[in-house]
Protein backbone atom coordinates (compact mmCIF):
# COMPACT_ATOMS: atom_id res chain seq x y z
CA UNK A 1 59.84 138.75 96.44
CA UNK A 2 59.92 142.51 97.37
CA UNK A 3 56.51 142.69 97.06
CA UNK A 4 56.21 139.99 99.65
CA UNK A 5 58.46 141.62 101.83
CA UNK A 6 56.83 144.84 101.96
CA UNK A 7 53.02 143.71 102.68
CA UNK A 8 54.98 141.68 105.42
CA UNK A 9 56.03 144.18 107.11
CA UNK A 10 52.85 146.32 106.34
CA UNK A 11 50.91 143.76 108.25
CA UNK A 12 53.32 143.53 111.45
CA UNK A 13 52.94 147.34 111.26
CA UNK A 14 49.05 146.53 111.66
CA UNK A 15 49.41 144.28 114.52
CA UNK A 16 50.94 146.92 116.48
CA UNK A 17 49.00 148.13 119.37
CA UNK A 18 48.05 152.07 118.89
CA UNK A 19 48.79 151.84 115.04
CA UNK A 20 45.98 151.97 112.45
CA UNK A 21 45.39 148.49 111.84
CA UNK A 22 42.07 149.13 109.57
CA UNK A 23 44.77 150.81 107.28
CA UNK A 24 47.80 148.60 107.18
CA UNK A 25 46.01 144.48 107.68
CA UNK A 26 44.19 145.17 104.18
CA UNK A 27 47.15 146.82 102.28
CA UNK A 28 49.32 143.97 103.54
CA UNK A 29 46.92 141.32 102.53
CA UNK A 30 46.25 143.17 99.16
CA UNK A 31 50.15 143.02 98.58
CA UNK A 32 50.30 139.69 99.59
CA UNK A 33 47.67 138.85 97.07
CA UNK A 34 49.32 140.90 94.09
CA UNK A 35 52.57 139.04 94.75
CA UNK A 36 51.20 135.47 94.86
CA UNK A 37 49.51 136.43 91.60
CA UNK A 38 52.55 137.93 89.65
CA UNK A 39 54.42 134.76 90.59
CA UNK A 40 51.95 132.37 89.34
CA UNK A 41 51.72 134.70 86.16
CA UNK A 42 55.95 134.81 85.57
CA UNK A 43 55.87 130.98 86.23
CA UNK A 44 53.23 130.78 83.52
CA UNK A 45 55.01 132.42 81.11
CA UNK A 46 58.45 131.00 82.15
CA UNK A 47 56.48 127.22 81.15
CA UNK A 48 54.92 128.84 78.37
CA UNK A 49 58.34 130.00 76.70
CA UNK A 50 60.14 126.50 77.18
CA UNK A 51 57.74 124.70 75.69
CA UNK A 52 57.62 127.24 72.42
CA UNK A 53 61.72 126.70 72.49
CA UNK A 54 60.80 123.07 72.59
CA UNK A 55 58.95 122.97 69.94
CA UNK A 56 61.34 125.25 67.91
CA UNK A 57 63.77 122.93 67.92
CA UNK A 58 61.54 120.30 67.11
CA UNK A 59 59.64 122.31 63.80
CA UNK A 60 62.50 121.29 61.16
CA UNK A 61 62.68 118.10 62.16
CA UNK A 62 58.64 117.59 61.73
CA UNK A 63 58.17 120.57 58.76
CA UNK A 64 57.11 118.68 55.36
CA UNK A 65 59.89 119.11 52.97
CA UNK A 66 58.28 121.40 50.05
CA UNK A 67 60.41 122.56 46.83
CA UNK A 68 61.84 125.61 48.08
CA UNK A 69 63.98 123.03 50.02
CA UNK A 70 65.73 121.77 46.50
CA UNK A 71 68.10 123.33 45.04
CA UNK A 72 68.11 123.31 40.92
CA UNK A 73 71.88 123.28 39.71
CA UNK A 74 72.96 125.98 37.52
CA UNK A 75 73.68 125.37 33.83
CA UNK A 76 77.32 126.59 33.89
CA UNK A 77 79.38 127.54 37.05
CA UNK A 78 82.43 128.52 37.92
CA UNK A 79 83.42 127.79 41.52
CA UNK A 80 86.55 129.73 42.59
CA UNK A 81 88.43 129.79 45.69
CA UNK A 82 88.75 132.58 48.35
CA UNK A 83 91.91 133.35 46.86
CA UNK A 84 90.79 134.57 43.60
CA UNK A 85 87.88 136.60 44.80
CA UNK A 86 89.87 139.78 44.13
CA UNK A 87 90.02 138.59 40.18
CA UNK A 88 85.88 138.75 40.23
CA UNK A 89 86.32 141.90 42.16
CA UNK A 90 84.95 144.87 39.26
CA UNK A 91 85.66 147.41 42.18
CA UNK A 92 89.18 146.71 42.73
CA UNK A 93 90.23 146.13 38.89
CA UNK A 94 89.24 142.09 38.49
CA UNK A 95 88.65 141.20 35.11
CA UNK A 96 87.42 137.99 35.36
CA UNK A 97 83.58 139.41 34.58
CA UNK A 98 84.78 140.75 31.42
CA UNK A 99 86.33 138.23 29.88
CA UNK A 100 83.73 135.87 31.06
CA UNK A 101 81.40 138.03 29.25
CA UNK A 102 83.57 138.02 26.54
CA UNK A 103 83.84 134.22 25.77
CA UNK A 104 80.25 133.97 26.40
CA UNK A 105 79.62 136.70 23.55
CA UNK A 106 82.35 134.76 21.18
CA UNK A 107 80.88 131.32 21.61
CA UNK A 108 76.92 132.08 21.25
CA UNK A 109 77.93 133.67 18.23
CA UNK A 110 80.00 130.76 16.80
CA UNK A 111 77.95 127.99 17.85
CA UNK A 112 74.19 129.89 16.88
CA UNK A 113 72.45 130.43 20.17
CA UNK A 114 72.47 132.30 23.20
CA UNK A 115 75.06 130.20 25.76
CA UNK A 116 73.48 130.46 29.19
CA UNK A 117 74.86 132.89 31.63
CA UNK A 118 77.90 131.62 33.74
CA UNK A 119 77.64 131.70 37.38
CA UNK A 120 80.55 132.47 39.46
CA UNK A 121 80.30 131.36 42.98
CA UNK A 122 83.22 132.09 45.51
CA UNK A 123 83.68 127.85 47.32
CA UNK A 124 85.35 127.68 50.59
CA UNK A 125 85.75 124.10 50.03
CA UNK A 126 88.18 124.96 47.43
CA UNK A 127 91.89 125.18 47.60
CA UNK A 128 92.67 129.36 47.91
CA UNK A 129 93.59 129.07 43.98
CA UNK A 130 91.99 126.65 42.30
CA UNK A 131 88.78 127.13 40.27
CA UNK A 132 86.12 124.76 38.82
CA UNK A 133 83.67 124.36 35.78
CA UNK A 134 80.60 123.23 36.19
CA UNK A 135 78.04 121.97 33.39
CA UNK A 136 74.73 120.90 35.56
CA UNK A 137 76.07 120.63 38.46
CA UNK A 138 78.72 117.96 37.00
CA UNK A 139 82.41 119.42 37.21
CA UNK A 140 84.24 119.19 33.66
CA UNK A 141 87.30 121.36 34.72
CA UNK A 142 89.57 122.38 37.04
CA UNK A 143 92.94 124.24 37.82
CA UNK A 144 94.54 126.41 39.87
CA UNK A 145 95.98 129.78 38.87
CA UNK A 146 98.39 132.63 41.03
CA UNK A 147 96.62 135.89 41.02
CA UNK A 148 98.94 138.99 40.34
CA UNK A 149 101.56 136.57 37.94
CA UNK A 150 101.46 135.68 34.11
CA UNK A 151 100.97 132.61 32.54
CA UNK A 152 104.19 131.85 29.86
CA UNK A 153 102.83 128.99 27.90
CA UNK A 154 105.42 126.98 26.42
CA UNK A 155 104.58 126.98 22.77
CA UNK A 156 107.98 124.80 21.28
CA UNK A 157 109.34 121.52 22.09
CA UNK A 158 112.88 122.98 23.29
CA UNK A 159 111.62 126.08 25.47
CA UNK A 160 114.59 128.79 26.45
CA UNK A 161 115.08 128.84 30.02
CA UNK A 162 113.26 131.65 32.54
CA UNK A 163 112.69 131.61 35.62
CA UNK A 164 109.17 131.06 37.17
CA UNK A 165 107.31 128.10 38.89
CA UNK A 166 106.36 125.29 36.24
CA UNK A 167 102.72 124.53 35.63
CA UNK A 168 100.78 123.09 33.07
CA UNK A 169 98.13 124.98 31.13
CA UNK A 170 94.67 124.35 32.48
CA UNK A 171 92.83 124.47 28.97
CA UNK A 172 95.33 122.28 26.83
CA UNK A 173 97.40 120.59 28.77
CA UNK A 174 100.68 122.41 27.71
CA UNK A 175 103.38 123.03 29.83
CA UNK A 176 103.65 126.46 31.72
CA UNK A 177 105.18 128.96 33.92
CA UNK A 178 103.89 131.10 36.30
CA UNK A 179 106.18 134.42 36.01
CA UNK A 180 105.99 138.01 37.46
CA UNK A 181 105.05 140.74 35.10
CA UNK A 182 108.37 142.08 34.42
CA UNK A 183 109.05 139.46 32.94
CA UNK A 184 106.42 139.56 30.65
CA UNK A 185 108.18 141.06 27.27
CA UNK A 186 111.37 138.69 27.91
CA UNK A 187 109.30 135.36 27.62
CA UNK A 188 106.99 137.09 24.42
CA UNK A 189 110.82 137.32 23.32
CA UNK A 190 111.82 133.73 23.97
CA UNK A 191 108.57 132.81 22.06
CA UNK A 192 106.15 131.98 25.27
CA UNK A 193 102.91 132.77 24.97
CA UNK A 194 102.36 135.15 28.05
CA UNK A 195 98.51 135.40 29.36
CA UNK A 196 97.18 136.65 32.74
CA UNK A 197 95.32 134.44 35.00
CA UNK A 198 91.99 136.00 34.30
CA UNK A 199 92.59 134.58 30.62
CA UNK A 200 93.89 131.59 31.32
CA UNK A 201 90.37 130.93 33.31
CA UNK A 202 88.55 132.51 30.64
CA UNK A 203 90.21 130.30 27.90
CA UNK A 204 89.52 127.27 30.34
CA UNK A 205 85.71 127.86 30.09
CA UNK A 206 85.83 128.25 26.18
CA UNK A 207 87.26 124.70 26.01
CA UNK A 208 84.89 122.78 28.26
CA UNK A 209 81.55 124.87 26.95
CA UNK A 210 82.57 124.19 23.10
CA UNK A 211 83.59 120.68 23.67
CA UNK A 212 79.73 120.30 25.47
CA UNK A 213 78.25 122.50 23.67
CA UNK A 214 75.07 119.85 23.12
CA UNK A 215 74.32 119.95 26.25
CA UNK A 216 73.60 123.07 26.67
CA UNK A 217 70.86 123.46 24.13
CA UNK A 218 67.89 122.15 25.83
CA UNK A 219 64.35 123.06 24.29
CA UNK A 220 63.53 126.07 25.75
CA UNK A 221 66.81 127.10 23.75
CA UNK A 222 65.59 125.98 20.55
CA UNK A 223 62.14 127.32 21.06
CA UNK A 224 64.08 130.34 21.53
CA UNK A 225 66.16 130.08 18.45
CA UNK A 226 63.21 129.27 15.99
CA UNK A 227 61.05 132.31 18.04
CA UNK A 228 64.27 134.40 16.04
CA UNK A 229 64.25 132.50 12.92
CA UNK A 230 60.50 133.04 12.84
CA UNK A 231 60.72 137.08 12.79
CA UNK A 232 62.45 137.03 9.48
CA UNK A 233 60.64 133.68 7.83
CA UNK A 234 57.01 133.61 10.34
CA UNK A 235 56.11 130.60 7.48
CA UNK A 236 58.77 128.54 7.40
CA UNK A 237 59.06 127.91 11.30
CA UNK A 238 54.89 127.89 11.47
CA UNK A 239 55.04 124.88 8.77
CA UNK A 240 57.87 123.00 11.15
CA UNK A 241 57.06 122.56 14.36
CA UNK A 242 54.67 121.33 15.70
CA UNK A 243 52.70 120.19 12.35
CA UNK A 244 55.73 118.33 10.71
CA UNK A 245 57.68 117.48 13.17
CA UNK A 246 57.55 117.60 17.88
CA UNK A 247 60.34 120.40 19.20
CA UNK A 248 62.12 117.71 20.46
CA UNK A 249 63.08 115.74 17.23
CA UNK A 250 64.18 119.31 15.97
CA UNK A 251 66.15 120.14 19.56
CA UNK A 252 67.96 116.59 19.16
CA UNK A 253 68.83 117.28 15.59
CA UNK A 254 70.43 120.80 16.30
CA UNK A 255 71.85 118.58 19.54
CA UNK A 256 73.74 116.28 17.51
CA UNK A 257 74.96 118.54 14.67
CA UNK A 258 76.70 120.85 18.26
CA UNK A 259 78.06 117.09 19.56
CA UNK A 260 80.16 116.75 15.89
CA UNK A 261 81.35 120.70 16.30
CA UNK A 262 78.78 121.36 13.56
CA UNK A 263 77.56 125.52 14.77
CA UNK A 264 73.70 125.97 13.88
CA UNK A 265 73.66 129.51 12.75
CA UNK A 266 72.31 128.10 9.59
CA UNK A 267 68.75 127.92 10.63
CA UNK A 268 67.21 128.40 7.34
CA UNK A 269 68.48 125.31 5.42
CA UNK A 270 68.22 123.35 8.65
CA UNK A 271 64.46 123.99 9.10
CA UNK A 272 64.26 123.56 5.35
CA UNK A 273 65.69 120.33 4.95
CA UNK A 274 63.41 119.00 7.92
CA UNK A 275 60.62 120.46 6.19
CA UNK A 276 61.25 118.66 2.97
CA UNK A 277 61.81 115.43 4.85
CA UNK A 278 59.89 115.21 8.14
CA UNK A 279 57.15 113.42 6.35
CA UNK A 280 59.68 110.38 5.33
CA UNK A 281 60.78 109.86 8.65
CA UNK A 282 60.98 111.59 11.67
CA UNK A 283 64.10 109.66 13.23
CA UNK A 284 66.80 112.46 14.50
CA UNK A 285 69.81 110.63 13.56
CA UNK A 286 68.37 109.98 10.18
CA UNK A 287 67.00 113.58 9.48
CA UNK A 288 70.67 114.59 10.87
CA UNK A 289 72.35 113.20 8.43
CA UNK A 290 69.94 114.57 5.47
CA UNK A 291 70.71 118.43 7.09
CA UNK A 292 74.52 117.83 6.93
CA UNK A 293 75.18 118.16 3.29
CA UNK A 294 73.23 121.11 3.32
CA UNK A 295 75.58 122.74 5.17
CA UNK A 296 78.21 121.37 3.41
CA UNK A 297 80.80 124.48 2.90
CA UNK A 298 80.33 125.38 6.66
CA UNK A 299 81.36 122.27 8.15
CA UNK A 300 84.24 122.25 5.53
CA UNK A 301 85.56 125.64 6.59
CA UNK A 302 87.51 125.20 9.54
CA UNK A 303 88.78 121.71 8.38
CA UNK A 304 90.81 123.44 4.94
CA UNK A 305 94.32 124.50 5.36
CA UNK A 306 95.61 127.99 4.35
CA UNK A 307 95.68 127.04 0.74
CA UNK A 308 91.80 126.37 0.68
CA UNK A 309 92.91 122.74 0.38
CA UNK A 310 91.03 119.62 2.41
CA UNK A 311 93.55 117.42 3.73
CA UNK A 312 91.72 114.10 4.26
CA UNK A 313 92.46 110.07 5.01
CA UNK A 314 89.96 107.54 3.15
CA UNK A 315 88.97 104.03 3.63
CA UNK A 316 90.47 101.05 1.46
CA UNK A 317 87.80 99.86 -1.11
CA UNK A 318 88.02 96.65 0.32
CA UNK A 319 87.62 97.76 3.91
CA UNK A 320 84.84 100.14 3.18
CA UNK A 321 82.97 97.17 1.84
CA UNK A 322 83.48 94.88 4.37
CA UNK A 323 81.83 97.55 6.94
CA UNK A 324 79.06 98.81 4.45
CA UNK A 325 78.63 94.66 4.21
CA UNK A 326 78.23 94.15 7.93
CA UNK A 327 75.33 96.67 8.29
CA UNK A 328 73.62 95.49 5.16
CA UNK A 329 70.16 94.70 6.05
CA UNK A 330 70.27 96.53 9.63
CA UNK A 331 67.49 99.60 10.45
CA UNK A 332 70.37 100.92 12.58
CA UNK A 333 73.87 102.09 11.69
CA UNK A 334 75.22 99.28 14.04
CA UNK A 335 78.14 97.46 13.43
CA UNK A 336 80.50 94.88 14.90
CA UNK A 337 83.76 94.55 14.38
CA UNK A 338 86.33 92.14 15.42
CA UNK A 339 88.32 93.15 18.14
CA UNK A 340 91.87 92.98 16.34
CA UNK A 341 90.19 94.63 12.97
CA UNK A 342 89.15 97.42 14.87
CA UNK A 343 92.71 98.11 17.27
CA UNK A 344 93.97 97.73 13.95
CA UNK A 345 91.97 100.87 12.35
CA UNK A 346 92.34 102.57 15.21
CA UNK A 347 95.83 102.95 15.22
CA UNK A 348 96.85 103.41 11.60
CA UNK A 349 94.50 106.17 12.34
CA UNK A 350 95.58 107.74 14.86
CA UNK A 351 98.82 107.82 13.07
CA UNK A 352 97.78 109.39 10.12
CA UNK A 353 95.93 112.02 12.04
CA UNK A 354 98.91 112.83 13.39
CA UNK A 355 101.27 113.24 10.83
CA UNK A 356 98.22 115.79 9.74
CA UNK A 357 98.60 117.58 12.39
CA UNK A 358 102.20 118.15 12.79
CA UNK A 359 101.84 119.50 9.58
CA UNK A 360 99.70 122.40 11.60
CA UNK A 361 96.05 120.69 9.32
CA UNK A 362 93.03 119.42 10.37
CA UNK A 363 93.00 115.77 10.14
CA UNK A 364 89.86 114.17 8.42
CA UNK A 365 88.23 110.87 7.38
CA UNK A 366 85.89 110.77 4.65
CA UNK A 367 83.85 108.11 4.61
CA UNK A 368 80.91 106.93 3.00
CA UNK A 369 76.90 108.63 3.83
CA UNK A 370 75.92 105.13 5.09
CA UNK A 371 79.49 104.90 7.36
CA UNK A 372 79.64 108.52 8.65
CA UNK A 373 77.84 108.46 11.69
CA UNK A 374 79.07 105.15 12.88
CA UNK A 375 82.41 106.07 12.15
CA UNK A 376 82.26 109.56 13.86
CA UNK A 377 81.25 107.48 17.00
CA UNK A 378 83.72 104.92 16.50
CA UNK A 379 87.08 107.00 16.65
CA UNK A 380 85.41 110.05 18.89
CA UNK A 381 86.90 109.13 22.15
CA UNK A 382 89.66 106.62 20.36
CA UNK A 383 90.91 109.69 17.83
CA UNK A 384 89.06 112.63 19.05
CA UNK A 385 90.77 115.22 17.10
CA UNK A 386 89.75 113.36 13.66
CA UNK A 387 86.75 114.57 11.91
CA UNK A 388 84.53 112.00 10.13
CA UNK A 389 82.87 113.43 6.80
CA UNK A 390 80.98 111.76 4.52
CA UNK A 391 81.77 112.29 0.56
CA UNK A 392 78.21 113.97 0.13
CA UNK A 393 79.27 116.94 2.94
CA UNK A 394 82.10 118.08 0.54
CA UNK A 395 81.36 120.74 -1.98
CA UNK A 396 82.40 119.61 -5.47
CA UNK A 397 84.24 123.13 -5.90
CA UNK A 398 86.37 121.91 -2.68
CA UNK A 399 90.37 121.01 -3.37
CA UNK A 400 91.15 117.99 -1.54
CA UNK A 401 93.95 116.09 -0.83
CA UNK A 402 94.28 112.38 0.19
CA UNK A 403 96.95 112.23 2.33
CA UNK A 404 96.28 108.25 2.76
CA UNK A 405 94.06 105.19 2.52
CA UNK A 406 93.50 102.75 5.37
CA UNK A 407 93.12 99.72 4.49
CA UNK A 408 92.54 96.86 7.45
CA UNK A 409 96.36 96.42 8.87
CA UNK A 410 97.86 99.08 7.02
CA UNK A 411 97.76 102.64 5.85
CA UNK A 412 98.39 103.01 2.10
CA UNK A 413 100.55 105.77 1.21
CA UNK A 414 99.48 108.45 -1.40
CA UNK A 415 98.90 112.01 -2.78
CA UNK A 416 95.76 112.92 -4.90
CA UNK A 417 94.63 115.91 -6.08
């Protein structure tokens, strides 16, 4: 416009009589020019830009999607809320990271290969205090803790008073207190079990990773684990896999030896037995239960009491006949029971597990080779703190003691040495 304006006047100066019109009529009609051109340029331009911001907004919609656009879930997480940021915080004193690193450390080396790394991701969604566990992208834990308290577990059925704000513990269930830290030595004193929240996460994630700890051993892990094996015995894993037997029958054995609590830091009799038996059949549940006896005195460790003794329930002859009986002539380790036979098992069971327990002992069922793995499913979720052996995992040096025999209805009372 100001260009307009002044070759505008420029002209009219033109038209004046006595001024130099040969001058002033072509500047003005050169300005005029320029002007009309810039304006058709800007409006150019102007249409130019709207349509790009058109099509912007119109790109996503229209863009292919491609896999950067999925997301792959991580193998463990921990989602925490804003609120317990400060715990993850190195920099200000959090020691979430170490303990984290600490369980990880303790449970690869129980279980016999490397647990994945743990990703801790702060969740807005989340309440300011609660955290969540995460095992492929599937949450199997949650709670909520108070960052700057203590946690006083309540380890006794009649608890001394203190004051705090009840809670229940996030790994076991027991009940809790949050207190302040002063008074920390006065519940150690009342017998409380006093933890800080960092801990009590920490602890959390130990539960849900060794109660699961099958599914975390994919193949790439076993590859992994024989790749170490191999360094120290190159033939023994080169005459495995893949001549005798695919990595996959060998990642579902190790698979279902973790899903019984079995650890498989015994790699050397485990590839062994496989070796000796791949050629007879190459079924995982079947070559499973051929690699359990060989490791026998490890499975038997954490189930003996103080005393070295085995604590253990047995089947009734007459029951463990009529189950061997109703399998007889099955490929598969399938049975069917009736419906009031098997409530009935399950709760003299459970009972006897119990009074095991509250005697501070492992409770197990021994069973017979051809029962044990349809037993170990049968009372897993119904009994899931009884372990189901099979007479052929005990050593023959072991002491055990029978606390009872289950018959059908009943549970038969009795002490053998």
């Amino acid at each position: 416009n100001g260009i307009f304006i002044a070759s505008g006047i420029v002209t009219l100066l033109g038209l004046i009589p006595g001024m130099p019109h040969f001058v002033f009529l072509p500047l003005g009609a050169a300005g005029i020019g320029l002007g009309y051109y810039i304006r058709q340029l800007a409006a150019e331009q102007q249409k130019e830009a709207v349509n790009a911001e058109a099509a912007a907004e119109v790109e996503p919609t229209k863009r292919e999607l491609d896999w950067e656009d999925i997301d792959q879930v991580e193998v463990i997480a921990l989602d925490i809320g804003y609120g317990l940021v400060p715990l993850a915080n190195t920099q200000s004193g959090g020691q979430l990271l170490t303990r984290i690193r600490g369980i990880r450390k303790k449970l690869s080396a129980e279980l016999g290969f490397l647990i994945q790394p743990i990703r801790i991701r702060d969740n807005l969604d989340l309440e300011p205090e609660v955290y969540q566990i995460s095992l492929h992208g599937v949450v199997r834990g949650s709670g909520d803790v108070r960052v700057g308290k203590l946690l006083a577990i309540n380890s006794s059925d009649m608890p001394a008073p203190i004051d705090g704000e009840p809670t229940t513990e996030p790994a076991f269930g027991l009940d809790a207190l949050w207190i302040e830290s002063s008074q920390a030595e006065l519940a150690r004193g009342l017998g409380y079990t006093v933890v800080d929240a960092p801990t009590a996460i920490a602890t959390h994630i130990n539960t849900v990773i060794g109660e699961s700890a099958s599914e975390l051993l994919g193949q790439d892990e076993t590859q992994q684990l024989l790749d170490k094996v191999a360094i120290r015995y190159p033939k023994l894993v080169g005459s495995l896999v893949p001549d005798l037997l695919p990595l996959s029958t060998v990642t579902q054995v190790l698979q279902n030896l973790l899903a019984e609590s079995v650890p498989v830091k015994d790699m050397r009799n485990i590839i062994d037995t496989l070796t000796a038996h791949a050629k007879e059949n190459q079924d995982a549940s079947h070559l499973t239960s051929l690699v359990r006896p060989k490791l026998g005195r490890l499975i038997c460790q954490p189930l003996v009491d103080d005393t070295g003794t085995l604590t253990v329930i047995t089947l009734a002859p007459d029951l463990e006949k009529l189950l061997e009986s109703s399998r007889a002539g099955t490929e598969t380790d399938h049975i069917t029971l009736d419906p009031t036979l098997a409530n009935s098992m399950i709760e003299s069971l459970r009972a006897e597990a119990e009074k095991i327990q509250d005697t501070g002992t492992v409770a197990t069922l021994v069973v017979s080779p051809g029962l044990r793995s349809w037993m170990s499913r049968f009372v897993r979720v119904r009994v899931p703190d009884l372990t189901v052996l099979s007479y052929t995992e005990i050593p023959d040096d072991q002491r055990i003691q029978v606390q009872s025999s289950i018959g059908g209805e009943t549970a038969i009372e009795g002490e053998t040495e």
